[in-house]
Protein backbone atom coordinates (compact mmCIF):
# COMPACT_ATOMS: atom_id res chain seq x y z
CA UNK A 1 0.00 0.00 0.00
CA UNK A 2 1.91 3.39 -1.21
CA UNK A 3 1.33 6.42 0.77
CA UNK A 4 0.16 9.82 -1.15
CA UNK A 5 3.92 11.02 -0.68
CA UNK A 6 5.84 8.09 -2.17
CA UNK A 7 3.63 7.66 -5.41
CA UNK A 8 4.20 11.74 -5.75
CA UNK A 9 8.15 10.78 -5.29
CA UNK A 10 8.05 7.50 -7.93
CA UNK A 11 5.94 10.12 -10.28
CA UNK A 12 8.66 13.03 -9.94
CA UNK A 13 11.13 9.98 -10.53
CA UNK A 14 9.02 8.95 -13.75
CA UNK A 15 8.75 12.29 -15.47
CA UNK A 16 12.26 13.82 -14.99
CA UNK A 17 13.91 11.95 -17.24
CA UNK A 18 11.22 12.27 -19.80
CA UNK A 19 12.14 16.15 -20.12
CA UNK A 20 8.79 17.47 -18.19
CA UNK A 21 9.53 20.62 -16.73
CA UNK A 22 9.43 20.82 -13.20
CA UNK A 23 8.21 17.56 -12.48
CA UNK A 24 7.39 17.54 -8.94
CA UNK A 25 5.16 20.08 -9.72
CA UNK A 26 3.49 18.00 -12.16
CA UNK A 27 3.05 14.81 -9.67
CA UNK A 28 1.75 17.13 -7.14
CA UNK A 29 -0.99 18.18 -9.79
CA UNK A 30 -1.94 14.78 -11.40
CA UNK A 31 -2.46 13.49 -8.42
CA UNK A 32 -4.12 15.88 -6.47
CA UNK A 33 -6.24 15.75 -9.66
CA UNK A 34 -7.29 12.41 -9.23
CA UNK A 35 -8.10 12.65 -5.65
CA UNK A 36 -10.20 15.54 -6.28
CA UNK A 37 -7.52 18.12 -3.93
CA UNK A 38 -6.03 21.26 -4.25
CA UNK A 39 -2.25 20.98 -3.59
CA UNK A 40 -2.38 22.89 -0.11
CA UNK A 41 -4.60 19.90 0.79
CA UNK A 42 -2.65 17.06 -0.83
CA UNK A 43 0.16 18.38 1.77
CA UNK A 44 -2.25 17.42 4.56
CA UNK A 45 -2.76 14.30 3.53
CA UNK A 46 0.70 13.29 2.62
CA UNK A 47 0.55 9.87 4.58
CA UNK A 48 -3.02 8.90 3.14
CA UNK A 49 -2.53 4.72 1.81
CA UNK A 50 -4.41 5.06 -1.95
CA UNK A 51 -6.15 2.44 -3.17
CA UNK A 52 -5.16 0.94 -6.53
CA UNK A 53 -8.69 2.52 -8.65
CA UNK A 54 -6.70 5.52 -7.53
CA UNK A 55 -3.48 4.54 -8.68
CA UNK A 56 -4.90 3.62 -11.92
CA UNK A 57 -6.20 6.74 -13.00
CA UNK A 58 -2.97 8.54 -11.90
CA UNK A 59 -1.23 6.10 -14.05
CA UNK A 60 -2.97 7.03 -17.06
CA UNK A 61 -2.63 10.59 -16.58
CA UNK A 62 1.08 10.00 -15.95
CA UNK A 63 1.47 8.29 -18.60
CA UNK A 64 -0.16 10.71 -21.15
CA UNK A 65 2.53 13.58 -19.33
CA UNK A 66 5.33 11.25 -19.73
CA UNK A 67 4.43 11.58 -23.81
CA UNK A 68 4.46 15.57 -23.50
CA UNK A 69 0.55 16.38 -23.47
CA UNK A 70 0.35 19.43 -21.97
CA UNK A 71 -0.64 19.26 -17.73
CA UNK A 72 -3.74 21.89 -18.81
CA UNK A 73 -4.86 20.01 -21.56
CA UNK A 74 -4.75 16.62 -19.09
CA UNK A 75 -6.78 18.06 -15.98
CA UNK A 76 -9.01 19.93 -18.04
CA UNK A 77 -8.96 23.62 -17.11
CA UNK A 78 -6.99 26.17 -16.14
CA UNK A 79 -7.27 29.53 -14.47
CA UNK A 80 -7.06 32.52 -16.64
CA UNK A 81 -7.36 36.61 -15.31
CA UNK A 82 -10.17 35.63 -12.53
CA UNK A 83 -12.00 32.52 -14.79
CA UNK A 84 -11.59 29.30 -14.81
CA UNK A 85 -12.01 27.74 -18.55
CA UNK A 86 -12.49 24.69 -20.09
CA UNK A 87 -9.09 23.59 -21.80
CA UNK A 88 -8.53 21.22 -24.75
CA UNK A 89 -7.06 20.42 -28.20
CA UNK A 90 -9.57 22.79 -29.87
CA UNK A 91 -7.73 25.87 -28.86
CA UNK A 92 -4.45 27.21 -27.48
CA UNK A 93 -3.73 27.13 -23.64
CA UNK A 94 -3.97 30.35 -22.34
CA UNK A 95 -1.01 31.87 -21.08
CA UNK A 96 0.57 34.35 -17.98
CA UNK A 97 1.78 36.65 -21.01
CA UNK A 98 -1.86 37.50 -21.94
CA UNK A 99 -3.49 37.82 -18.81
CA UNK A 100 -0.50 40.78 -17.94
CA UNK A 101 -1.87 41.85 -21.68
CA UNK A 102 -5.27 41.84 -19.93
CA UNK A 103 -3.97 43.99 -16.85
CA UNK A 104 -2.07 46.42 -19.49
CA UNK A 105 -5.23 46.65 -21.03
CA UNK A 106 -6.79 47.60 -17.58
CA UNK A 107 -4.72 50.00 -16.91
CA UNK A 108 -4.54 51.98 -19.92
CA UNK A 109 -8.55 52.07 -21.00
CA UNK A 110 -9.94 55.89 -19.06
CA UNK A 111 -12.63 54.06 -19.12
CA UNK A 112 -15.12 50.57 -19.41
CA UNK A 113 -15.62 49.81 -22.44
CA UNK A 114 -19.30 49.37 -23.71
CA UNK A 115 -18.10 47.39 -26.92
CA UNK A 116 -14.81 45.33 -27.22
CA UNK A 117 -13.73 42.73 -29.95
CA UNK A 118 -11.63 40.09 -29.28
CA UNK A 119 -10.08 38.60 -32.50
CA UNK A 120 -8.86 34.80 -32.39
CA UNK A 121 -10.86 34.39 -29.35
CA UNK A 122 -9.55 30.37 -29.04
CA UNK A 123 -11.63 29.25 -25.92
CA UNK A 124 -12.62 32.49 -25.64
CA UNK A 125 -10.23 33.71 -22.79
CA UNK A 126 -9.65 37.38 -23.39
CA UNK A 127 -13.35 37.63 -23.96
CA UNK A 128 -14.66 35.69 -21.24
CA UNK A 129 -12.30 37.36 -18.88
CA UNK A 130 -12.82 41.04 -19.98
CA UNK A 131 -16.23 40.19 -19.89
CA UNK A 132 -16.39 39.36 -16.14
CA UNK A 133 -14.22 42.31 -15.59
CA UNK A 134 -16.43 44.91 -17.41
CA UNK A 135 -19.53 44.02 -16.29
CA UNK A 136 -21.72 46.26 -18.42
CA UNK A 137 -19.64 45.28 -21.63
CA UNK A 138 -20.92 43.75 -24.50
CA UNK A 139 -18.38 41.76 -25.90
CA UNK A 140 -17.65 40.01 -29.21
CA UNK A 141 -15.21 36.91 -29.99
CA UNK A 142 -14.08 35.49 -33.42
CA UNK A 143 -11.82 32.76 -35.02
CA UNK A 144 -11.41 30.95 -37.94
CA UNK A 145 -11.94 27.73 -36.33
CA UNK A 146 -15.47 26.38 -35.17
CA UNK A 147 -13.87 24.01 -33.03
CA UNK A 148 -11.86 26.46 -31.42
CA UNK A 149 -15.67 28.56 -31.31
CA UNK A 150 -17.82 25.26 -29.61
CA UNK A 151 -15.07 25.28 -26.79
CA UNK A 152 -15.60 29.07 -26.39
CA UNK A 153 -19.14 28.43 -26.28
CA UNK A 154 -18.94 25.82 -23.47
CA UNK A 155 -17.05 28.22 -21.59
CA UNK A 156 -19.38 30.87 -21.57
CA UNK A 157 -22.55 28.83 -20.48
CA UNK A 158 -20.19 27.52 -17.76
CA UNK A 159 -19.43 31.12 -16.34
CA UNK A 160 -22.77 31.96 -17.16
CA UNK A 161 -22.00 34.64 -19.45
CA UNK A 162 -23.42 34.11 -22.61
CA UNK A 163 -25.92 36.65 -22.60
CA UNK A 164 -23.26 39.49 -22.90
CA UNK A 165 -20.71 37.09 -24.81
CA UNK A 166 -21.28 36.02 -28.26
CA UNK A 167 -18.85 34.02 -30.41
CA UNK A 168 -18.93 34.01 -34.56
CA UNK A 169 -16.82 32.14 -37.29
CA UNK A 170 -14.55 34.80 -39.16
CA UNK A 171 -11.04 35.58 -40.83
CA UNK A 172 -10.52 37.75 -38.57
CA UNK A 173 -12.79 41.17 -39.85
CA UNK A 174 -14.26 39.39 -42.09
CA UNK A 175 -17.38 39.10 -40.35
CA UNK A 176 -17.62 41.95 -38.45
CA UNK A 177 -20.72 44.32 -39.82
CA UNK A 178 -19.39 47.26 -41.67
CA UNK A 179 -20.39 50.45 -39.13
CA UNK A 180 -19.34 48.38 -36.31
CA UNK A 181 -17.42 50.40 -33.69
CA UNK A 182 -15.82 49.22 -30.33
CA UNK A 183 -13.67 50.91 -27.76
CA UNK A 184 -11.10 48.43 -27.50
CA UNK A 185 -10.04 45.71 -29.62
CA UNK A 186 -7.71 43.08 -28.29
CA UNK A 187 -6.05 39.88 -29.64
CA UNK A 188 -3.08 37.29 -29.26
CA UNK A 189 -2.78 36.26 -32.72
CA UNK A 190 -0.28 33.24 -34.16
CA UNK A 191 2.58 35.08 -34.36
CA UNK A 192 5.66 32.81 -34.80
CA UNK A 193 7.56 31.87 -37.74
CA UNK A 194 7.74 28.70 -39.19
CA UNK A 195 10.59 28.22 -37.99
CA UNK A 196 10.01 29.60 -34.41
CA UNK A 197 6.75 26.83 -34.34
CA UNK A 198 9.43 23.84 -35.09
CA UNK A 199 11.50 24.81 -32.13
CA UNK A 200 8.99 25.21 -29.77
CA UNK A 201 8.41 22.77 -27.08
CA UNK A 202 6.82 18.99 -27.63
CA UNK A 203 4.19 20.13 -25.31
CA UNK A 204 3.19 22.75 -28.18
CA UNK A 205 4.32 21.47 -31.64
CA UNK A 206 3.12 18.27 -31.18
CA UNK A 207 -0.42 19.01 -28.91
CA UNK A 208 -1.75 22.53 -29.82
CA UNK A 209 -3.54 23.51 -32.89
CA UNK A 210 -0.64 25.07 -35.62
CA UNK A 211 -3.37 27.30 -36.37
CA UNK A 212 -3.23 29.19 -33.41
CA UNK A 213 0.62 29.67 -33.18
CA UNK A 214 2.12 30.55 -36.90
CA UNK A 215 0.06 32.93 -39.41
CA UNK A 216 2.67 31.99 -42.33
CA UNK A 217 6.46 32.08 -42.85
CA UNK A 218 7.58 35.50 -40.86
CA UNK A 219 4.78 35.49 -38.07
CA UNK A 220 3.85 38.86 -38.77
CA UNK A 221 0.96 38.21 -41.30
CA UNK A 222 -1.88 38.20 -38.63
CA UNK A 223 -0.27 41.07 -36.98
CA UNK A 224 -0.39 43.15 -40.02
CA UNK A 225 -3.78 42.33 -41.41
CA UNK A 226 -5.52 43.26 -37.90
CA UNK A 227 -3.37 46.68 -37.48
CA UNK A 228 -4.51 47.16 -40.98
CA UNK A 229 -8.32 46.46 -40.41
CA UNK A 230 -8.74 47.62 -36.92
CA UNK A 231 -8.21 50.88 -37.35
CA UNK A 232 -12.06 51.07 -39.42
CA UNK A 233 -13.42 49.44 -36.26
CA UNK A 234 -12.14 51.60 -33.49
CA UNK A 235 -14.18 54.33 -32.62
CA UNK A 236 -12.87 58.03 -31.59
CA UNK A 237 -10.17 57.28 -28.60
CA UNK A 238 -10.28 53.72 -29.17
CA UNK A 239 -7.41 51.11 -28.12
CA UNK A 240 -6.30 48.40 -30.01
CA UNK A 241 -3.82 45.81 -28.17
CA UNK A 242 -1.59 43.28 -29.46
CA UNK A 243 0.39 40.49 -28.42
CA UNK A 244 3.70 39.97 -30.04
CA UNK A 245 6.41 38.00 -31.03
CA UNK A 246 9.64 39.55 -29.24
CA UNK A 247 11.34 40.49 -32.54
CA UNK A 248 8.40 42.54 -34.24
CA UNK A 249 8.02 45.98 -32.78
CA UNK A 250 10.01 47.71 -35.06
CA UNK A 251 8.13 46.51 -37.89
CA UNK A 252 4.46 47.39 -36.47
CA UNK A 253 5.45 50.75 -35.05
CA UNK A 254 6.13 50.93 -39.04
CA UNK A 255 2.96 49.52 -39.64
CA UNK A 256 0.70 51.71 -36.89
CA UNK A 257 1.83 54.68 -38.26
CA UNK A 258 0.77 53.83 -41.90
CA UNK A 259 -2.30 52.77 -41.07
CA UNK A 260 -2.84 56.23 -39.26
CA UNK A 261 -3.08 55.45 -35.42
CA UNK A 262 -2.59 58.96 -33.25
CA UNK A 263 -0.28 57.19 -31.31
CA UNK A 264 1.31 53.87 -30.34
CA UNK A 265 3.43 52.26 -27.65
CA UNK A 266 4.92 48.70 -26.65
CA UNK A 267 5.31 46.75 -23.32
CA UNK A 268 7.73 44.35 -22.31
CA UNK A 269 6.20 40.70 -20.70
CA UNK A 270 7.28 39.55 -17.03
CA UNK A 271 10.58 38.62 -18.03
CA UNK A 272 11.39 41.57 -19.92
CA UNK A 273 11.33 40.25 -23.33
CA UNK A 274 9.04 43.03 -25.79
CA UNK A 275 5.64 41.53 -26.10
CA UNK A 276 2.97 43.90 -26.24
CA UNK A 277 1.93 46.35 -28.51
CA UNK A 278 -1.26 49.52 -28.21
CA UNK A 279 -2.05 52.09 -30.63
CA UNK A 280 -5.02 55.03 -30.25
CA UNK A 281 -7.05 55.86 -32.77
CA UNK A 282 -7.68 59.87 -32.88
């Protein structure tokens, strides 16, 4: 009969060698997963015999891990800006880069926003999130893929939400009505190379959906088409806000000013590297 501890120890033991990052970390999760605990509480129970139904499950899990699914995609879910969403193959796993987007974005609006777009809304995270944050906003989320939509959708019943949150299938402004105007406009578009997407991680070349992480050969094709159609979208004073690949800035500030933004200004991530770019409209 193995204690709590020692199948967390054999676990760590399993996954080290099989590149995981931060392993322990993992154990602690799959099997407080199983066991239905948060990890605060798996410390309390530490010395708690498990049964072997248990063990099975956490084997199964462990093994999927082992073969570099991502930990989000295995439990389920994931806590994003205040929600917690529904997380799966459909869509890309949100990450601690966008939600500081999200508190740039915060900080920088004067004011709520009665209208906001969110363009390759994947399960809907920016959109979901702003939404609970700006509770009088009406908010709007599109992507190319209707997979990447249904999971959005599931989301939004689940935070109970989808009376102020609606989801559409669109090429980015494709779409949108013409006359439509919004005070903020946010995305995370794909927006690594081809080459940048083959030396990613096996957790994300192998398990998310290409779609969502490379817009073509340079990464800055999504980029540029929103910058360019944005601007007909924003009304007076509105914001648009980007993330970015770490390498691009010099090219948008290029592009913001020929599409005819007032102003526009970048932001570096939590570990300093350039990630996020705003522009004003007049």
């Amino acid at each position: 009969m193995h204690t709590v501890l020692e199948i967390i120890k054999k676990t760590t033991d399993f996954l080290a060698p099989k590149g995981v990052d931060n392993p322990r970390l993992n154990a602690e999760h799959l099997v407080g997963h199983v066991l239905g605990l948060k990890r605060m509480q798996l410390y309390l129970q530490f010395e708690r015999p498990m049964v072997e139904s248990e063990l099975e499950q956490i084997r199964q899990l462990v093994r999927r891990r082992a073969q570099r699914e991502p930990l989000q995609y295995i439990l389920g879910s994931t806590e994003f800006f205040g929600v917690i969403l529904k997380v799966d193959r459909r869509a890309l796993i949100p990450r601690p880069e966008t939600e500081h987007l999200l508190t740039l974005v915060v900080e920088k609006l004067t004011a709520a926003p009665d209208r906001l777009l969110d363009l390759g809304t994947g399960s809907g995270a920016i959109a979901l999130a702003l939404a609970r944050h700006y509770a009088a906003a009406r908010v709007e989320g599109v992507d190319l893929s209707n997979e990447a939509l249904a999971l959005a959708r599931e989301n939004a019943v689940a935070l109970d939400l989808s009376d102020r949150v609606t989801f559409t299938q669109s090429d980015w402004f494709a779409a949108i009505a013409a006359g439509s105007r919004y005070q903020l406009i946010v995305a995370n578009p794909p927006y690594l190379s081809a080459v940048e997407t083959e030396a990613t991680l096996d957790e994300v070349r192998n398990f998310e959906p290409k779609l969502a992480l490379t817009p073509g050969e340079t990464g800055l094709e999504a980029l540029c088409t929103i910058i360019g159609g944005a601007r007909d979208y924003l009304g007076p004073g509105g914001l648009l806000a980007l993330e970015t690949g770490t390498a691009q800035h010099v090219e948008l500030k290029r592009r913001f000013e020929a599409a005819g933004y007032r102003r526009c200004e970048f932001a570096p991530d939590l570990t300093g590297r350039p990630r996020f770019a705003f522009a004003w409209t007049d």
